[in-house]
PDB file of N, CA and C in Angstrom:
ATOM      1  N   UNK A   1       0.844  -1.187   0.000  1.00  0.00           N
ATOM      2  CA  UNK A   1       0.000   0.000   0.000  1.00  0.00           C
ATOM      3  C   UNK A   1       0.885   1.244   0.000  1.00  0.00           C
ATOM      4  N   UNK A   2       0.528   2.092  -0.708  1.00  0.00           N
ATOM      5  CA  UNK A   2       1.094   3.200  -0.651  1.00  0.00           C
ATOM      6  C   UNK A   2       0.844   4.333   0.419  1.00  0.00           C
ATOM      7  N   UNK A   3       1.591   5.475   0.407  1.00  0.00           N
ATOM      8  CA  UNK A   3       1.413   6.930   1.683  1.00  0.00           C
ATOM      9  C   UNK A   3       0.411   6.798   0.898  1.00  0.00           C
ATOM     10  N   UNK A   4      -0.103   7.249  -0.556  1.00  0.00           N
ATOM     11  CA  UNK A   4      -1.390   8.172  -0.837  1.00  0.00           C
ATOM     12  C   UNK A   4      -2.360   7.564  -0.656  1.00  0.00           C
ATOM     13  N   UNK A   5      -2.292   6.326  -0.430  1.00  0.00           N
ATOM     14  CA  UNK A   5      -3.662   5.329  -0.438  1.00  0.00           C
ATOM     15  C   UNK A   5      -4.140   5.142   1.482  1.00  0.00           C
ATOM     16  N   UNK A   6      -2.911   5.078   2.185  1.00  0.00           N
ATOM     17  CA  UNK A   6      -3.158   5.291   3.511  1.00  0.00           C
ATOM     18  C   UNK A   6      -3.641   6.198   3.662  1.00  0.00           C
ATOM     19  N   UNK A   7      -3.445   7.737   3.064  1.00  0.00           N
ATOM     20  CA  UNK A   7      -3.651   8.810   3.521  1.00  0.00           C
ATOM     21  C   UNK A   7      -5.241   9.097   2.542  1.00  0.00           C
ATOM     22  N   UNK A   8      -5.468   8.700   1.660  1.00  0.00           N
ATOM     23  CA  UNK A   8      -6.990   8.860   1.081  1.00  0.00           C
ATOM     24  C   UNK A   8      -7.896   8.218   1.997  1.00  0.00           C
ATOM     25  N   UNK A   9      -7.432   7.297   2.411  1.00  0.00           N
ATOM     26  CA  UNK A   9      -8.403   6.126   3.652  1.00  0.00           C
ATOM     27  C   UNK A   9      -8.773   6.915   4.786  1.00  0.00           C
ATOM     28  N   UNK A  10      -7.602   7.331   5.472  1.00  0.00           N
ATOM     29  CA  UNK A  10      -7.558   8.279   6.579  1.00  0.00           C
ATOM     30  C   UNK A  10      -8.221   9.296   6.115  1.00  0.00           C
ATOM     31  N   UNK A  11      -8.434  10.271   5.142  1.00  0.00           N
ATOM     32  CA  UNK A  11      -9.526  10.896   5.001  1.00  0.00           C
ATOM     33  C   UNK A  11     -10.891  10.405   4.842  1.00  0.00           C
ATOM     34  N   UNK A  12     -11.162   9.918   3.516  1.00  0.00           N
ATOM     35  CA  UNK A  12     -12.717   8.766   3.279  1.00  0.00           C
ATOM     36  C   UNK A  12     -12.856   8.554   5.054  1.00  0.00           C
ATOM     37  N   UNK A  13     -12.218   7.670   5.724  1.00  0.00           N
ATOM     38  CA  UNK A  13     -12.857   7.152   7.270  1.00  0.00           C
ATOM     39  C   UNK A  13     -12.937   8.394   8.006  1.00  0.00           C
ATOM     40  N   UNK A  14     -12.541   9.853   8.014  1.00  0.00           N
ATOM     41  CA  UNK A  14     -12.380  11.014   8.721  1.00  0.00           C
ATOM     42  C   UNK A  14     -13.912  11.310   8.167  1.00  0.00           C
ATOM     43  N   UNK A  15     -14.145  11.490   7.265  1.00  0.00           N
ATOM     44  CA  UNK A  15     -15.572  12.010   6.410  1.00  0.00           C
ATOM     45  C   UNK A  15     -16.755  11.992   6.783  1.00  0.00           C
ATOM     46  N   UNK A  16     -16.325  10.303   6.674  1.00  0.00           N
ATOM     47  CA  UNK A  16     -17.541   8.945   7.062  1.00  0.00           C
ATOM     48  C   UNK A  16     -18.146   9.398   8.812  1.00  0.00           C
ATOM     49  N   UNK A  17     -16.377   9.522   9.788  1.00  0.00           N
ATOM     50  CA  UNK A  17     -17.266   9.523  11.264  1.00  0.00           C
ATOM     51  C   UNK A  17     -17.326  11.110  10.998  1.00  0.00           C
ATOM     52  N   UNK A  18     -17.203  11.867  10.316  1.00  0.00           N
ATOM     53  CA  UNK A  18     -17.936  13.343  10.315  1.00  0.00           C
ATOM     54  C   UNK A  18     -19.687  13.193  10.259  1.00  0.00           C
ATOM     55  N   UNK A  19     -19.999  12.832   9.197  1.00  0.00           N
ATOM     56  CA  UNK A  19     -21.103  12.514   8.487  1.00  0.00           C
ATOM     57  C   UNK A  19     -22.166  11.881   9.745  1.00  0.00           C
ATOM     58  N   UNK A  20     -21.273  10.372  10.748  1.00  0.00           N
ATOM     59  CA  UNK A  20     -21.984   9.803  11.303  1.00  0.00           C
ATOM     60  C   UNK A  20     -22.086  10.418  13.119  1.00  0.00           C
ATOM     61  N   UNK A  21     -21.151  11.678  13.152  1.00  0.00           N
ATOM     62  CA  UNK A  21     -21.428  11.978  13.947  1.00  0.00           C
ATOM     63  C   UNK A  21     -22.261  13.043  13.755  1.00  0.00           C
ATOM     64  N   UNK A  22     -22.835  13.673  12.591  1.00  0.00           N
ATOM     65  CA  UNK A  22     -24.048  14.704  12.472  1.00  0.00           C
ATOM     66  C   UNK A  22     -24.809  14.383  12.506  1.00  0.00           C
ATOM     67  N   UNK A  23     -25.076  12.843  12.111  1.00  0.00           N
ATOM     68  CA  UNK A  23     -26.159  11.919  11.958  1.00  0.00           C
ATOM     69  C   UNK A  23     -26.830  11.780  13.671  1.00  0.00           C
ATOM     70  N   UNK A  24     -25.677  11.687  14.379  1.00  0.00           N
ATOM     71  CA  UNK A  24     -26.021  11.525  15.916  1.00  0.00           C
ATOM     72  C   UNK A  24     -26.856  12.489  16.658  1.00  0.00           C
ATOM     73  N   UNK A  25     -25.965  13.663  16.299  1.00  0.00           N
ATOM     74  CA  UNK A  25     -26.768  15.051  16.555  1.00  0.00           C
ATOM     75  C   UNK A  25     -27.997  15.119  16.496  1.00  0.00           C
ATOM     76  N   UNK A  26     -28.443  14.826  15.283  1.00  0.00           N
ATOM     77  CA  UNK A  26     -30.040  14.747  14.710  1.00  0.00           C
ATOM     78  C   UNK A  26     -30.450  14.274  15.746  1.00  0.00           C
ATOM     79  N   UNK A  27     -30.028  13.542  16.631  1.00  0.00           N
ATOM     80  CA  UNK A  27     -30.635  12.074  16.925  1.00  0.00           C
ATOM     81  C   UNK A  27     -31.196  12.551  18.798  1.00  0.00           C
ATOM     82  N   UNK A  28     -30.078  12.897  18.754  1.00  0.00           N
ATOM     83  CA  UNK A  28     -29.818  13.648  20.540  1.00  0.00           C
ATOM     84  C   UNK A  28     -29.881  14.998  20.638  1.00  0.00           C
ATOM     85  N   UNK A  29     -29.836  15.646  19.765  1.00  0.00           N
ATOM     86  CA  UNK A  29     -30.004  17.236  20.258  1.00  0.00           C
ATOM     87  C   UNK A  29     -30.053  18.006  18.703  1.00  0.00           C
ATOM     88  N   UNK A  30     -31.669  17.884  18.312  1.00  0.00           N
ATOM     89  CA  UNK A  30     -31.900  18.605  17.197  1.00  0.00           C
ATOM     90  C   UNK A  30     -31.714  19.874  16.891  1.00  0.00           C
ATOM     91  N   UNK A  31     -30.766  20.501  15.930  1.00  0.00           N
ATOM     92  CA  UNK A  31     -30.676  22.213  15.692  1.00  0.00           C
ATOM     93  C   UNK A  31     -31.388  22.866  14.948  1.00  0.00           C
ATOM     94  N   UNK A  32     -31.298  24.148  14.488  1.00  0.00           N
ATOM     95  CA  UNK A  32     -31.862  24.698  13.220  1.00  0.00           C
ATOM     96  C   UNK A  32     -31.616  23.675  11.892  1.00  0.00           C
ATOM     97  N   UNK A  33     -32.105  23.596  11.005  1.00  0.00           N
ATOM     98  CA  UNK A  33     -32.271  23.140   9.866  1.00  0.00           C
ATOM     99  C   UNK A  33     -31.021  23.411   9.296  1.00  0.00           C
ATOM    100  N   UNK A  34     -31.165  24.875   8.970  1.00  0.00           N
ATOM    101  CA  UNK A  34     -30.407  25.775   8.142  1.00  0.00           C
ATOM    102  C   UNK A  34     -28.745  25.134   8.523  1.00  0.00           C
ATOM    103  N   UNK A  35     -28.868  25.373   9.710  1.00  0.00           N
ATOM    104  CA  UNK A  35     -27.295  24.830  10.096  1.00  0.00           C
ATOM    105  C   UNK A  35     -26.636  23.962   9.485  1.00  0.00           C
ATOM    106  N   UNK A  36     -27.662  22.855  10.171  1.00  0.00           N
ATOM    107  CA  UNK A  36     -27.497  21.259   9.781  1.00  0.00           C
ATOM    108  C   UNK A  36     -26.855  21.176   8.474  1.00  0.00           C
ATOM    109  N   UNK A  37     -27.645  21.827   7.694  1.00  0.00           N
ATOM    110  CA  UNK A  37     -27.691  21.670   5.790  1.00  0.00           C
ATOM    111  C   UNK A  37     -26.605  21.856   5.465  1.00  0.00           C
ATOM    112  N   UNK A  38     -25.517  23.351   6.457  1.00  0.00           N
ATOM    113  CA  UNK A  38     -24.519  24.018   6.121  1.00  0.00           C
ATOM    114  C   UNK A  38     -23.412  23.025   6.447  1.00  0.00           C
ATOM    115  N   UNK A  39     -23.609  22.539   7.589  1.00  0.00           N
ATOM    116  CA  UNK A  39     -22.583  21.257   7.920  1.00  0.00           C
ATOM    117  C   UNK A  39     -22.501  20.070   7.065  1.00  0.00           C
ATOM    118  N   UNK A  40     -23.889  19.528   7.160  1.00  0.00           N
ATOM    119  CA  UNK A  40     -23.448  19.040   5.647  1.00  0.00           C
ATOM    120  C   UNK A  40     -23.158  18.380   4.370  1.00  0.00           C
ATOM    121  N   UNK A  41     -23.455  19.855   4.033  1.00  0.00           N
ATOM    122  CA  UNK A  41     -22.770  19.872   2.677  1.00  0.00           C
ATOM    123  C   UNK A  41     -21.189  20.155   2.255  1.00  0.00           C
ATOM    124  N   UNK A  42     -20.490  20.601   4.101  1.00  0.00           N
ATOM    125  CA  UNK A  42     -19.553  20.579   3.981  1.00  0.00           C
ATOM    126  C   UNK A  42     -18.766  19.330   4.083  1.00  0.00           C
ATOM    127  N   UNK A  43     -17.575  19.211   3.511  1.00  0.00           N
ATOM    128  CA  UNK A  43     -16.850  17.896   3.744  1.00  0.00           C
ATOM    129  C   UNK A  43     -17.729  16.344   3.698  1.00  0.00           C
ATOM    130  N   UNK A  44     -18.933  16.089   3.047  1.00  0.00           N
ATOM    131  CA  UNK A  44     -19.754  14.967   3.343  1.00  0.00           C
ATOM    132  C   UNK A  44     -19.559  13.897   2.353  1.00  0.00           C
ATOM    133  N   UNK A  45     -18.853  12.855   3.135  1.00  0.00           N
ATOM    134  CA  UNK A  45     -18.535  11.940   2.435  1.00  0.00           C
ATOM    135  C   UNK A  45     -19.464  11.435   1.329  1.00  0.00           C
ATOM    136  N   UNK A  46     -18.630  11.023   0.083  1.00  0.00           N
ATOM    137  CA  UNK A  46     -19.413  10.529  -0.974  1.00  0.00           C
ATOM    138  C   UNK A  46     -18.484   8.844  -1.579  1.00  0.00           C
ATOM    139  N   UNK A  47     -19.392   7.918  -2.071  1.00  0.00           N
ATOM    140  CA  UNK A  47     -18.899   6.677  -2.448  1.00  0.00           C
ATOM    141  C   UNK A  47     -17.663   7.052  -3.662  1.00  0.00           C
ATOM    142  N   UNK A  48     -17.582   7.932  -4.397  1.00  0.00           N
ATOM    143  CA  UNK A  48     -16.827   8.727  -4.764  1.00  0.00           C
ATOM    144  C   UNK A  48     -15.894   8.729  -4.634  1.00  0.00           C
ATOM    145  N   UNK A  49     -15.511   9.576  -3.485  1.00  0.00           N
ATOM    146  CA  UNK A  49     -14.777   9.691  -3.088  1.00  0.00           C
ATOM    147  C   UNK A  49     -13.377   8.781  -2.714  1.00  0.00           C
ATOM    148  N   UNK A  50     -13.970   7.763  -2.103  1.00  0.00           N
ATOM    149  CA  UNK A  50     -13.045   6.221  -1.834  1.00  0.00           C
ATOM    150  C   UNK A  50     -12.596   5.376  -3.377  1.00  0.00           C
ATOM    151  N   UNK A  51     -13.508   5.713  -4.360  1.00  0.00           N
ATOM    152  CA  UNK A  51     -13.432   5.052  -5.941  1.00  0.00           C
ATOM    153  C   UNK A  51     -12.027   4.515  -6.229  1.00  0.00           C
ATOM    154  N   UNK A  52     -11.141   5.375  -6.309  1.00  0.00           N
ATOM    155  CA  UNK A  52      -9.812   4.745  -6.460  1.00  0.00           C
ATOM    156  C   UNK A  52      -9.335   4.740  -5.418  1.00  0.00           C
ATOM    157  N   UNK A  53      -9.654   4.764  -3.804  1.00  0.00           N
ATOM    158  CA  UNK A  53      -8.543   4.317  -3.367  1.00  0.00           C
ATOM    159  C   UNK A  53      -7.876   2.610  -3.317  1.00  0.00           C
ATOM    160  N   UNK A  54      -8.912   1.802  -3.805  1.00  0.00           N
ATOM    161  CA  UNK A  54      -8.547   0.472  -3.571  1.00  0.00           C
ATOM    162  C   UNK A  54      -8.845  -0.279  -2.368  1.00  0.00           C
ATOM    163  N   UNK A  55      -8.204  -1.209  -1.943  1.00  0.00           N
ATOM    164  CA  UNK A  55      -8.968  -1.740  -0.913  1.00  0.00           C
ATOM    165  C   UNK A  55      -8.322  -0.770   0.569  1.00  0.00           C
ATOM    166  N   UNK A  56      -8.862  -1.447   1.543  1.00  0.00           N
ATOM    167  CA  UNK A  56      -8.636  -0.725   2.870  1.00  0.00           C
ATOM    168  C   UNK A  56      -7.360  -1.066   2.909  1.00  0.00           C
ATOM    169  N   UNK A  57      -6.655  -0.433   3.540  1.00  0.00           N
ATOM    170  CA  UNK A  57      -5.014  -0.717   4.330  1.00  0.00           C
ATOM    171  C   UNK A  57      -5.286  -1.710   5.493  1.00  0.00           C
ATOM    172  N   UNK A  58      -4.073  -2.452   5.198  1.00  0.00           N
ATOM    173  CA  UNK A  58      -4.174  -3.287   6.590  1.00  0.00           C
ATOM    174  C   UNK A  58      -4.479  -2.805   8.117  1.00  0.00           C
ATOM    175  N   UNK A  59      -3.509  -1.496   8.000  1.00  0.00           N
ATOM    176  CA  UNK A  59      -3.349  -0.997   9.354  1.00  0.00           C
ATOM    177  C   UNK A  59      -4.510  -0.133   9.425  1.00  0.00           C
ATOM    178  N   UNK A  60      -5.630   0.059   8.230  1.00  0.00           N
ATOM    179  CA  UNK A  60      -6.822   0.670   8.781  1.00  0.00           C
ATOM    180  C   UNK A  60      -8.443  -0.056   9.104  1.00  0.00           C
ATOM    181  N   UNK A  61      -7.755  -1.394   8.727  1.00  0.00           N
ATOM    182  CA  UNK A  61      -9.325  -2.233   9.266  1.00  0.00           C
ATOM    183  C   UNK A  61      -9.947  -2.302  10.533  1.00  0.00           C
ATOM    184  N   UNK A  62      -9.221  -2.041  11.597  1.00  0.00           N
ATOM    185  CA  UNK A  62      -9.904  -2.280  12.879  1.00  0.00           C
ATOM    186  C   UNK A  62     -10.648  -0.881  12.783  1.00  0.00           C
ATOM    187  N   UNK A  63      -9.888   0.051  12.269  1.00  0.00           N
ATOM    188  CA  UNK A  63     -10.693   1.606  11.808  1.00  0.00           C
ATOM    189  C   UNK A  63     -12.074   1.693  11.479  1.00  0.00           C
ATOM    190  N   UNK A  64     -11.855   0.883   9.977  1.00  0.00           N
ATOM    191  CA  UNK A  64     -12.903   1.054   9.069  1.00  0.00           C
ATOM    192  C   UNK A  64     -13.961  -0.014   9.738  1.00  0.00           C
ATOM    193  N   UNK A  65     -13.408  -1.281  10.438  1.00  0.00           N
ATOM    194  CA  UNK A  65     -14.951  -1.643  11.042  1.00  0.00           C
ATOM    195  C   UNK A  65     -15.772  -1.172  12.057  1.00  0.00           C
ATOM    196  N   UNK A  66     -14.934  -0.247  13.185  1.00  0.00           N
ATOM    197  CA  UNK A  66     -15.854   0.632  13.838  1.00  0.00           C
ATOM    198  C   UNK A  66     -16.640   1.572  13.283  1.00  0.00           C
ATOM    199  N   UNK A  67     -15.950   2.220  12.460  1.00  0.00           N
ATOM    200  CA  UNK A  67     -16.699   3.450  11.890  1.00  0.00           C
ATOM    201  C   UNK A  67     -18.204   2.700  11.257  1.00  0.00           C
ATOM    202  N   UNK A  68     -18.035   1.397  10.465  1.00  0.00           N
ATOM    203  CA  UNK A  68     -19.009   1.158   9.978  1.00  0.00           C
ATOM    204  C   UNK A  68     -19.984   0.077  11.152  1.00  0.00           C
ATOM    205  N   UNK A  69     -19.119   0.024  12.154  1.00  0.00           N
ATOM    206  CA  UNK A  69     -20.447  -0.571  13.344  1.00  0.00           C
ATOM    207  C   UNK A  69     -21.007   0.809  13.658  1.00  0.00           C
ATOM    208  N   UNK A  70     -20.785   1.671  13.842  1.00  0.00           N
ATOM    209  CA  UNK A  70     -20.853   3.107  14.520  1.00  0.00           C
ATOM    210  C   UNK A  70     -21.920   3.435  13.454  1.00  0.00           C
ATOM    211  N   UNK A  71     -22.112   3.428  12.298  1.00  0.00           N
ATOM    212  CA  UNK A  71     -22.485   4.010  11.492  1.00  0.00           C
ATOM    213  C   UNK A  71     -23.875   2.996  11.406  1.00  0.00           C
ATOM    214  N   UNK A  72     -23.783   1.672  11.282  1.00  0.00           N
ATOM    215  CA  UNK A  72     -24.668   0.710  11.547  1.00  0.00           C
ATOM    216  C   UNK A  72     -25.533   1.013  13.041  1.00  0.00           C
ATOM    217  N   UNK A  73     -25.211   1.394  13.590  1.00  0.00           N
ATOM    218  CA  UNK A  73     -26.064   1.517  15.047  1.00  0.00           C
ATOM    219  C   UNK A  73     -26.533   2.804  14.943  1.00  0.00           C
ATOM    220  N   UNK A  74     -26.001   4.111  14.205  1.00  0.00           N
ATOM    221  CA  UNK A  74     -26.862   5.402  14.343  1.00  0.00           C
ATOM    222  C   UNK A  74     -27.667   4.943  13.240  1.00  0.00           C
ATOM    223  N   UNK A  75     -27.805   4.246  12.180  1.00  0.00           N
ATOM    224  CA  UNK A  75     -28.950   4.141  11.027  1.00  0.00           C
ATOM    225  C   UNK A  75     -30.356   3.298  12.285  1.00  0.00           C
ATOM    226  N   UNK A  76     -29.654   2.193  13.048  1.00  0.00           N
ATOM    227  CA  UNK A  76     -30.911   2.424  13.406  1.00  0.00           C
ATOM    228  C   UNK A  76     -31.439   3.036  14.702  1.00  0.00           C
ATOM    229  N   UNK A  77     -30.746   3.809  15.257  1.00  0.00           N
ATOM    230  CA  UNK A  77     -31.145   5.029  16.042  1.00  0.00           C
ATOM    231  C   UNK A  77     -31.818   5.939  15.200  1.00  0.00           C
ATOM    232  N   UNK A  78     -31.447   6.679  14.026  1.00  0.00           N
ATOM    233  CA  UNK A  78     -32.631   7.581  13.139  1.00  0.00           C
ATOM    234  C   UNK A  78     -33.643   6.187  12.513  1.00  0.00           C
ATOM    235  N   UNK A  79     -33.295   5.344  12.194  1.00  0.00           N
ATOM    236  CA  UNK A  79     -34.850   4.304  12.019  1.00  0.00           C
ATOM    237  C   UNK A  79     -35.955   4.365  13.293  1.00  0.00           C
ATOM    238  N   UNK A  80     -35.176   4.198  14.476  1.00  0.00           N
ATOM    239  CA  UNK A  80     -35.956   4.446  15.737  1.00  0.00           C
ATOM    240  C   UNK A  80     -37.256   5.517  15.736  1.00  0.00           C
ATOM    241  N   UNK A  81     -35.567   6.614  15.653  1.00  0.00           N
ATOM    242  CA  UNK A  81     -36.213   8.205  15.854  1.00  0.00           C
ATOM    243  C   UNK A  81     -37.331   8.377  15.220  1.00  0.00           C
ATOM    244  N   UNK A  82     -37.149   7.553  13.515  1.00  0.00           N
ATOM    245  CA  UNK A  82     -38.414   7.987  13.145  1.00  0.00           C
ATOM    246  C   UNK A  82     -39.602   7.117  13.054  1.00  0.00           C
ATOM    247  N   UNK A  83     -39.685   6.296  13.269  1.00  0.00           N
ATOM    248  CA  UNK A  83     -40.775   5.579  13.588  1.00  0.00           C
ATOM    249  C   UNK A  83     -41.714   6.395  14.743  1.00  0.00           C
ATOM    250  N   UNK A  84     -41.090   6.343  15.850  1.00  0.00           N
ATOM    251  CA  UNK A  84     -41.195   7.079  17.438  1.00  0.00           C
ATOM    252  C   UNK A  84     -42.215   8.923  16.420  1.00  0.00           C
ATOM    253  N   UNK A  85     -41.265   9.265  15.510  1.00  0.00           N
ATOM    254  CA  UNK A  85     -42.072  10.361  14.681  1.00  0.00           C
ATOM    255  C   UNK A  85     -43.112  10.335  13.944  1.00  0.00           C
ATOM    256  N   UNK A  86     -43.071   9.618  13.347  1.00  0.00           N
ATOM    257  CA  UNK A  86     -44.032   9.173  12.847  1.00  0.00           C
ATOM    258  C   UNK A  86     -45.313   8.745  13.524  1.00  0.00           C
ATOM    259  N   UNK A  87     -45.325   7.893  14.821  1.00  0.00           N
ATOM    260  CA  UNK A  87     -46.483   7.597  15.670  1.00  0.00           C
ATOM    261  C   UNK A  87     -46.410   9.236  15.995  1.00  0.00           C
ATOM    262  N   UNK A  88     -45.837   9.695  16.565  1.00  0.00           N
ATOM    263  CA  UNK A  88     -46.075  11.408  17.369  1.00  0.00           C
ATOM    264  C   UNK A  88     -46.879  12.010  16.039  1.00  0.00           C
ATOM    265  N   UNK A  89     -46.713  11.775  15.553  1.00  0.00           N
ATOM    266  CA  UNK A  89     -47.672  12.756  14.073  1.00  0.00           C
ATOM    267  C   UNK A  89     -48.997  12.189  13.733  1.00  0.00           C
ATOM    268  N   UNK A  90     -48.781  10.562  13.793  1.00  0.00           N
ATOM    269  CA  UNK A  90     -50.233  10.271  14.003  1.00  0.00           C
ATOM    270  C   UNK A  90     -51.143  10.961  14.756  1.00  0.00           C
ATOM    271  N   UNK A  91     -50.944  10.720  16.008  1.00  0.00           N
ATOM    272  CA  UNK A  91     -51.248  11.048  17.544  1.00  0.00           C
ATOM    273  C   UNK A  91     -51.834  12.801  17.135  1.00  0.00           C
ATOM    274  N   UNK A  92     -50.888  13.295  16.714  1.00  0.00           N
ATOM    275  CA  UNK A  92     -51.228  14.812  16.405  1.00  0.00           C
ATOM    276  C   UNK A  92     -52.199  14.998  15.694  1.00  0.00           C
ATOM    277  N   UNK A  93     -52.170  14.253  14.612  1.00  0.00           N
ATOM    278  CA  UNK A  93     -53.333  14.451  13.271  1.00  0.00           C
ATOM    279  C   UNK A  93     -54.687  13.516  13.997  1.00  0.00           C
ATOM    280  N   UNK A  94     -54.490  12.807  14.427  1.00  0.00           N
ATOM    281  CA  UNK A  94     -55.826  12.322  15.245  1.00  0.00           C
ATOM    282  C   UNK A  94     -56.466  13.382  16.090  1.00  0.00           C
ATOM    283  N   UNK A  95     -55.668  14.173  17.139  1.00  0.00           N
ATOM    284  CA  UNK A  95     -56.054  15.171  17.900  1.00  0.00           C
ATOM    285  C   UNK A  95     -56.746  16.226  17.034  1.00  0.00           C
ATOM    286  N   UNK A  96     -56.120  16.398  16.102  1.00  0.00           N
ATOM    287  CA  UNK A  96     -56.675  17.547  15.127  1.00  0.00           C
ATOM    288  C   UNK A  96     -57.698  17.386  14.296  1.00  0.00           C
ATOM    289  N   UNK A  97     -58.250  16.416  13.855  1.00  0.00           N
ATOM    290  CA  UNK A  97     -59.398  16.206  13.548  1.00  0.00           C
ATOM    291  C   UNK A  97     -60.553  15.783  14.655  1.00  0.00           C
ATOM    292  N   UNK A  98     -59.542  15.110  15.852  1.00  0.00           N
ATOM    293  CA  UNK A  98     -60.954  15.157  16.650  1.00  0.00           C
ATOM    294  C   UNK A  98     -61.409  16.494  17.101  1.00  0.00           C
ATOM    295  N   UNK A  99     -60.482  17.898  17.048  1.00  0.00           N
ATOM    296  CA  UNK A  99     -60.722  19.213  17.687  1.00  0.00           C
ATOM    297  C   UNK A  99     -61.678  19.721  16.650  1.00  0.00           C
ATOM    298  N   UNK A 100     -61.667  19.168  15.206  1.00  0.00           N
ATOM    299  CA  UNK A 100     -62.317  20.264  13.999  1.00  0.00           C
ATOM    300  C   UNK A 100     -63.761  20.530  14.794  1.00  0.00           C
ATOM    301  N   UNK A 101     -64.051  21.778  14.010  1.00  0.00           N
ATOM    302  CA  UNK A 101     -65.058  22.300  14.531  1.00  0.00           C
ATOM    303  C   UNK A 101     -66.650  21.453  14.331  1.00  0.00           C
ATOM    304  N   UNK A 102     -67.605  21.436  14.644  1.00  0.00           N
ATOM    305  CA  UNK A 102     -68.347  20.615  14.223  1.00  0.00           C
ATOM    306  C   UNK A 102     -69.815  20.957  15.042  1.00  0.00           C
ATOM    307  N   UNK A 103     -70.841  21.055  13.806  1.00  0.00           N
ATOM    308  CA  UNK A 103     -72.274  21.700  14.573  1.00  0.00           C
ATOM    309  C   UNK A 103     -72.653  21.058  15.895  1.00  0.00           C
ATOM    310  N   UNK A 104     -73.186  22.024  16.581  1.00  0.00           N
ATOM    311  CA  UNK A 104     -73.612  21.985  17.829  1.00  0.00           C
ATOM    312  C   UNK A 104     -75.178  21.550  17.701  1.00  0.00           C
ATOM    313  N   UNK A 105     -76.028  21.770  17.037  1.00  0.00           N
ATOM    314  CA  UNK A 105     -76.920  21.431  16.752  1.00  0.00           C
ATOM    315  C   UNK A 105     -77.542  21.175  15.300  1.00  0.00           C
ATOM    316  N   UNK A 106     -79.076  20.903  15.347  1.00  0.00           N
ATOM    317  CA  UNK A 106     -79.019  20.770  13.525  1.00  0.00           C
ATOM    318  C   UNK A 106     -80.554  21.707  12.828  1.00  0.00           C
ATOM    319  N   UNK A 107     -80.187  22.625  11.927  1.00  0.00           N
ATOM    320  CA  UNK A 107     -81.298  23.424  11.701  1.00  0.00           C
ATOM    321  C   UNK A 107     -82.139  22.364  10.892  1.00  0.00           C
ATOM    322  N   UNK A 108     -83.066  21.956  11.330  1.00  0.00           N
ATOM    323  CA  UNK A 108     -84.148  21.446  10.210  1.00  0.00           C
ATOM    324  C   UNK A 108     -85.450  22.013   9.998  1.00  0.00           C
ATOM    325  N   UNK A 109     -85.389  23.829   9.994  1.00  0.00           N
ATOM    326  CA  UNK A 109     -86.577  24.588  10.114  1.00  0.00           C
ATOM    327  C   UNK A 109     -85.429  25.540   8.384  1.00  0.00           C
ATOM    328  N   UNK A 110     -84.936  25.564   8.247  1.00  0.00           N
ATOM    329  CA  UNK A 110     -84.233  26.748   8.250  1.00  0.00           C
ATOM    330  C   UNK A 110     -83.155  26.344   6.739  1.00  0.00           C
TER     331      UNK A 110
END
């Protein structure tokens, strides 16, 4: 393996726990939108990106399988999250149609 191929890895896996630690954020302490978007689109890893580096380096596999257990356990922490959202929105839209307004009585003169 070469420096440039160690050192493309070491970035691609730098990216990846960027990416999966914004992912976390979402997860535990939601921000503005706007932010989020700005973060990112910065630096956000793409399959791309790794294209030529070739396979992993030896000395970066114990690396690359945390990052991707890490990354495997926040997918289903936001699967969680949103399920858990999804019922909360039910729940909401049920409330809201049971509140709609609705006659109090019925004119049958009129």
């Amino acid at each position: 393996m070469s420096a440039d191929q160690d050192a493309g890895w070491q970035e691609a896996l730098d990216q990846i726990e960027a990416d999966v630690a914004r992912a976390q954020t979402l997860i535990t302490s939601p921000a503005d939108p706007e932010i989020l978007a700005a973060q990112s689109a910065e630096n956000q890893f793409t399959p791309a990106a790794a294209a030529g580096l070739g396979p992993v380096p030896d000395g970066l596999r114990v690396r690359a399988h945390a990052v991707l257990n890490r990354q495997q356990a926040v997918q289903r922490e936001l699967s969680e999250a949103l399920q858990a959202t999804r019922a909360h929105l039910r729940v909401v839209e049920s409330l809201v149609k049971r509140n709609a307004p609705q006659a109090v009585y019925l004119d049958i003169l009129g």
